[in-house]
C-alpha atoms as a PDB file:
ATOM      1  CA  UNK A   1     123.755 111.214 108.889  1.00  0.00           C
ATOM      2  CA  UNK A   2     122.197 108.050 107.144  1.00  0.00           C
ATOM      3  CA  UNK A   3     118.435 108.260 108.279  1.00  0.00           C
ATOM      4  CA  UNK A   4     116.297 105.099 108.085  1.00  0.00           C
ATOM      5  CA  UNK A   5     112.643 105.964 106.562  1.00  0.00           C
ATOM      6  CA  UNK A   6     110.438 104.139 109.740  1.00  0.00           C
ATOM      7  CA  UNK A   7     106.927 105.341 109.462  1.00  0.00           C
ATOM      8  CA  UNK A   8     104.414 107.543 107.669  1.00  0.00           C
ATOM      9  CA  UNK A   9     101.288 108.471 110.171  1.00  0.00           C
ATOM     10  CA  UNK A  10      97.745 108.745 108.820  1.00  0.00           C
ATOM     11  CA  UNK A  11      94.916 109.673 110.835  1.00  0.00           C
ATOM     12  CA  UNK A  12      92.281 107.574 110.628  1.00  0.00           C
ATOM     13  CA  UNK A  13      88.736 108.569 111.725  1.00  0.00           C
ATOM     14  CA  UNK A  14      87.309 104.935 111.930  1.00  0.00           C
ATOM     15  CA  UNK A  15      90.013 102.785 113.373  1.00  0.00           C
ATOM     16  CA  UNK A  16      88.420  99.087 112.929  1.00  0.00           C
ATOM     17  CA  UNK A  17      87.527 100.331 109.357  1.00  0.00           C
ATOM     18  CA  UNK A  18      90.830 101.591 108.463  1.00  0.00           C
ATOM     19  CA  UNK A  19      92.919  98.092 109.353  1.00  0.00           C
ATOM     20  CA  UNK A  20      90.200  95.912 107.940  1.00  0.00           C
ATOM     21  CA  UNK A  21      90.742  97.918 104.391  1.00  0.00           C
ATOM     22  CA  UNK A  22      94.467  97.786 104.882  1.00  0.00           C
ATOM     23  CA  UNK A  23      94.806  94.178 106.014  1.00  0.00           C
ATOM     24  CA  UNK A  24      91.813  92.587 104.248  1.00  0.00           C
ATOM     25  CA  UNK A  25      91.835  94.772 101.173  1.00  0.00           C
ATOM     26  CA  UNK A  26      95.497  95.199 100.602  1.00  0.00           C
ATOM     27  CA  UNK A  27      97.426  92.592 102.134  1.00  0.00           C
ATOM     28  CA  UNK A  28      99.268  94.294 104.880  1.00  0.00           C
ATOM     29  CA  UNK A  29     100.042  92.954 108.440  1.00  0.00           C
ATOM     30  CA  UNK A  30      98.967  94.258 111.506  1.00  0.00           C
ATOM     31  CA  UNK A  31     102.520  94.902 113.259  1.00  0.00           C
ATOM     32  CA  UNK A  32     101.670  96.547 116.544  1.00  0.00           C
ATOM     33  CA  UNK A  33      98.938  98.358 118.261  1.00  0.00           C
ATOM     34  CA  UNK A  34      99.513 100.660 121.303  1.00  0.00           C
ATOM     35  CA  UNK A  35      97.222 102.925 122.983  1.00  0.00           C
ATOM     36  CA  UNK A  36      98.119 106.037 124.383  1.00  0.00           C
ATOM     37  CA  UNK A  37      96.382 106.735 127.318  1.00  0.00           C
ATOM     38  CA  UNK A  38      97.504 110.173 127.532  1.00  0.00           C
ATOM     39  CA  UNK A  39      97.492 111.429 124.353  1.00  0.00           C
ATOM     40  CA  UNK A  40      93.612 109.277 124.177  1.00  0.00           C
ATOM     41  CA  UNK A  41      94.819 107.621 121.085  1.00  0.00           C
ATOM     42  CA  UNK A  42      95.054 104.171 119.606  1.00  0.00           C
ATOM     43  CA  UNK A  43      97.934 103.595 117.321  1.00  0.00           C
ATOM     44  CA  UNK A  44      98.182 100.240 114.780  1.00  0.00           C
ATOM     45  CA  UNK A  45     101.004  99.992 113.125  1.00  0.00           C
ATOM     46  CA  UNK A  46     100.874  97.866 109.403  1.00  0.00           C
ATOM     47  CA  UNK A  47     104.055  96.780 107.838  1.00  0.00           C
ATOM     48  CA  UNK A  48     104.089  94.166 104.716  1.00  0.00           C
ATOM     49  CA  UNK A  49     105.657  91.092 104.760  1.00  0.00           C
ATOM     50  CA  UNK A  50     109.377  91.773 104.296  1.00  0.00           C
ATOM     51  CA  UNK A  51     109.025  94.488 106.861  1.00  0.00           C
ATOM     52  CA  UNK A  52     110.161  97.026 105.482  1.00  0.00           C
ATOM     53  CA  UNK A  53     108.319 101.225 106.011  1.00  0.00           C
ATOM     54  CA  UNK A  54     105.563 101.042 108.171  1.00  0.00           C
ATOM     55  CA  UNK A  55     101.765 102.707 107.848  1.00  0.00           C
ATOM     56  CA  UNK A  56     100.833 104.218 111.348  1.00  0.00           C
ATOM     57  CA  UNK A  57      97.384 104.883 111.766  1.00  0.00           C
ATOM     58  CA  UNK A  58      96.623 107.067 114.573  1.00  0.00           C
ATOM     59  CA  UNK A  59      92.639 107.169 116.099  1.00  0.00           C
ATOM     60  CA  UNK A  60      91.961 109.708 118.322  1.00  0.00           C
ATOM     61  CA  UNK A  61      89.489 108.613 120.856  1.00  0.00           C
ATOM     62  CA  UNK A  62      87.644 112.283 121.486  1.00  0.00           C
ATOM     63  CA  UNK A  63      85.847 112.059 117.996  1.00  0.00           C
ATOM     64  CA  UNK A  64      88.119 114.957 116.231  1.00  0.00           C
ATOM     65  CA  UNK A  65      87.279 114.960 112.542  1.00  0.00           C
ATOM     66  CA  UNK A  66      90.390 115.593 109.887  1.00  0.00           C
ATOM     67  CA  UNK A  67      89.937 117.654 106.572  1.00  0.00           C
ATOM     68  CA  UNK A  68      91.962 115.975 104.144  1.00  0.00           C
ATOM     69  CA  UNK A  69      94.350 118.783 102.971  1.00  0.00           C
ATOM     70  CA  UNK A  70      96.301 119.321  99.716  1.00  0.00           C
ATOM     71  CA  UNK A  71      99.922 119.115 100.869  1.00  0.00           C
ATOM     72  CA  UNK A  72      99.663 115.584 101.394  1.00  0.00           C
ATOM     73  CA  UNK A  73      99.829 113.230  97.749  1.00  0.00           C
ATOM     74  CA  UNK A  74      99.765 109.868  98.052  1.00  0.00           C
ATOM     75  CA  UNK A  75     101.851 107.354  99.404  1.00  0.00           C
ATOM     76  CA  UNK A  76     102.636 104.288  96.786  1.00  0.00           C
ATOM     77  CA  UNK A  77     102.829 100.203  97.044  1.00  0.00           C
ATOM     78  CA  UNK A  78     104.504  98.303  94.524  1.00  0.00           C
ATOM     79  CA  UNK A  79     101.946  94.919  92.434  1.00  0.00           C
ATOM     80  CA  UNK A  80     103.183  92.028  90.807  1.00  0.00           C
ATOM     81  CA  UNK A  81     100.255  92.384  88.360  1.00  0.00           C
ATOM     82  CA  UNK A  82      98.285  95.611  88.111  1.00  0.00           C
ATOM     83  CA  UNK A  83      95.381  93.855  85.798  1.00  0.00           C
ATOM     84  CA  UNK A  84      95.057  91.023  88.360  1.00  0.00           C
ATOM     85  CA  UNK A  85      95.102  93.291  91.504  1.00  0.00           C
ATOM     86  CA  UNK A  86      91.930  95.327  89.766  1.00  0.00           C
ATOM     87  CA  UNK A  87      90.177  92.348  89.594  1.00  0.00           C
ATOM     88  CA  UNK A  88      90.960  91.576  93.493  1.00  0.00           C
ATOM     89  CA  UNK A  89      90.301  94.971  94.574  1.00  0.00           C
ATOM     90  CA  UNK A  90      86.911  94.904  92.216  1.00  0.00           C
ATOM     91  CA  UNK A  91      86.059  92.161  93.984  1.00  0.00           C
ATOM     92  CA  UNK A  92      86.030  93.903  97.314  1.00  0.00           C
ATOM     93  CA  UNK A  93      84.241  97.032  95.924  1.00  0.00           C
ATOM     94  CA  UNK A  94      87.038  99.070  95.435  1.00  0.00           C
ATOM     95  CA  UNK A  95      87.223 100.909  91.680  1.00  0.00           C
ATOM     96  CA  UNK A  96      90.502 102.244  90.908  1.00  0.00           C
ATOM     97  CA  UNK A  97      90.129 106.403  90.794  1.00  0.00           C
ATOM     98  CA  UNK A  98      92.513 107.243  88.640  1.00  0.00           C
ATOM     99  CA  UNK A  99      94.577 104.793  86.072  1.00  0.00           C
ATOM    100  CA  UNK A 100      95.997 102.324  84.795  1.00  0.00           C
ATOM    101  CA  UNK A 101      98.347 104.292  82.541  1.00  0.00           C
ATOM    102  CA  UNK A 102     101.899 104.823  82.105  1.00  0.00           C
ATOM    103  CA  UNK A 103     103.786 108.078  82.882  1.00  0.00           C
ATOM    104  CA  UNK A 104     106.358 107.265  80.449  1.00  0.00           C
ATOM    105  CA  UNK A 105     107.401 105.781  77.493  1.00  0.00           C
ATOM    106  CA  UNK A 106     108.682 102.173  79.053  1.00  0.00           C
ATOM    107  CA  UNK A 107     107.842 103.096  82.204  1.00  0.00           C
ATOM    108  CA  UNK A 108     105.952 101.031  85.053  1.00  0.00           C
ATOM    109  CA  UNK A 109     101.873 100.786  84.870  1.00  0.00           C
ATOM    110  CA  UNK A 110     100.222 103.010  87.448  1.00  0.00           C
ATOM    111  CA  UNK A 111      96.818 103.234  88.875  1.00  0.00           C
ATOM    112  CA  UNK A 112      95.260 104.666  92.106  1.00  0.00           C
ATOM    113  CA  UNK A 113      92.692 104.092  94.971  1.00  0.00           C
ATOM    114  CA  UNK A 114      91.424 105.910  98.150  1.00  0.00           C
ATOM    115  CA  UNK A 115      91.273 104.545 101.469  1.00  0.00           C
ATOM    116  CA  UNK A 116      88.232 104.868 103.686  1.00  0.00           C
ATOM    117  CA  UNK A 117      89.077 108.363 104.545  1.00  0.00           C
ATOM    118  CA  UNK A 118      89.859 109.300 100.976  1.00  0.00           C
ATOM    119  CA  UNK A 119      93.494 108.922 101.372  1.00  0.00           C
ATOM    120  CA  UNK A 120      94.660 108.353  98.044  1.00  0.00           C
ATOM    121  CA  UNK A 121      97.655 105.262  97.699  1.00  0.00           C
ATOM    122  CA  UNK A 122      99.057 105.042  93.607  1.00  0.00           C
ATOM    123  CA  UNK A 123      99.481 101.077  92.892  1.00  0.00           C
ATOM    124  CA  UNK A 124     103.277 100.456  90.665  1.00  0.00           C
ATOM    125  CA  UNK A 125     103.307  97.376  88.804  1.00  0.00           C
ATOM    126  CA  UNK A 126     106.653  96.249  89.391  1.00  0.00           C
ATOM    127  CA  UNK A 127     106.933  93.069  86.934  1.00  0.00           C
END
């Protein structure tokens, strides 16, 4: 079995908010949106431009509120130019919580940020 890595799902618990920070703030493309009348959920799913592993973000329509736990990390996106994207993201409000620093010796720059719902995403330089 080869498995192809499709989608990671975060719940979200303001869904205009959430794809305005993710489109707007970082760059990624709404692909799809679906709601599930059944399940009363809205699903939007972001991709960037190549394509390539998708963000799902699931709103649930009766109000639920999420606790964000500590088995989930952080999911990473890879930056041209981790000086220049602080600037960007500085620009829209957005202060880098942890970083920039290398974990080792010749190793890429990384930094991190939360999302609106304090999900936290680690930034890679990949010059």
């Amino acid at each position: 079995m080869k498995p192809k890595l499709l989608h990671t799902m975060i719940r979200v618990s303001d869904l205009e908010r959430s794809v305005r920070f993710y489109t707007d703030v970082l760059g990624l493309q709404e692909q799809r949106r679906k709601v599930l009348e059944k399940a009363d959920a809205t699903l939007v799913f972001l991709g960037d431009e190549a394509g390539h592993h998708a963000i799902e973000l699931t709103y649930n329509h009766d109000g639920r509120r999420y606790e964000l736990g500590n088995q989930f990390g952080h999911f990473a996106l890879g930056v041209s130019d981790l000086e220049a994207t602080r600037e960007e993201l500085a620009a829209r409000g957005i202060e880098f919580s942890r970083g920039p620093y290398r974990v080792s010796e010749g190793g890429s720059m990384i930094a991190f940020i939360r999302d609106p719902d304090g999900i936290e995403i680690e930034l890679i330089e990949t010059r």
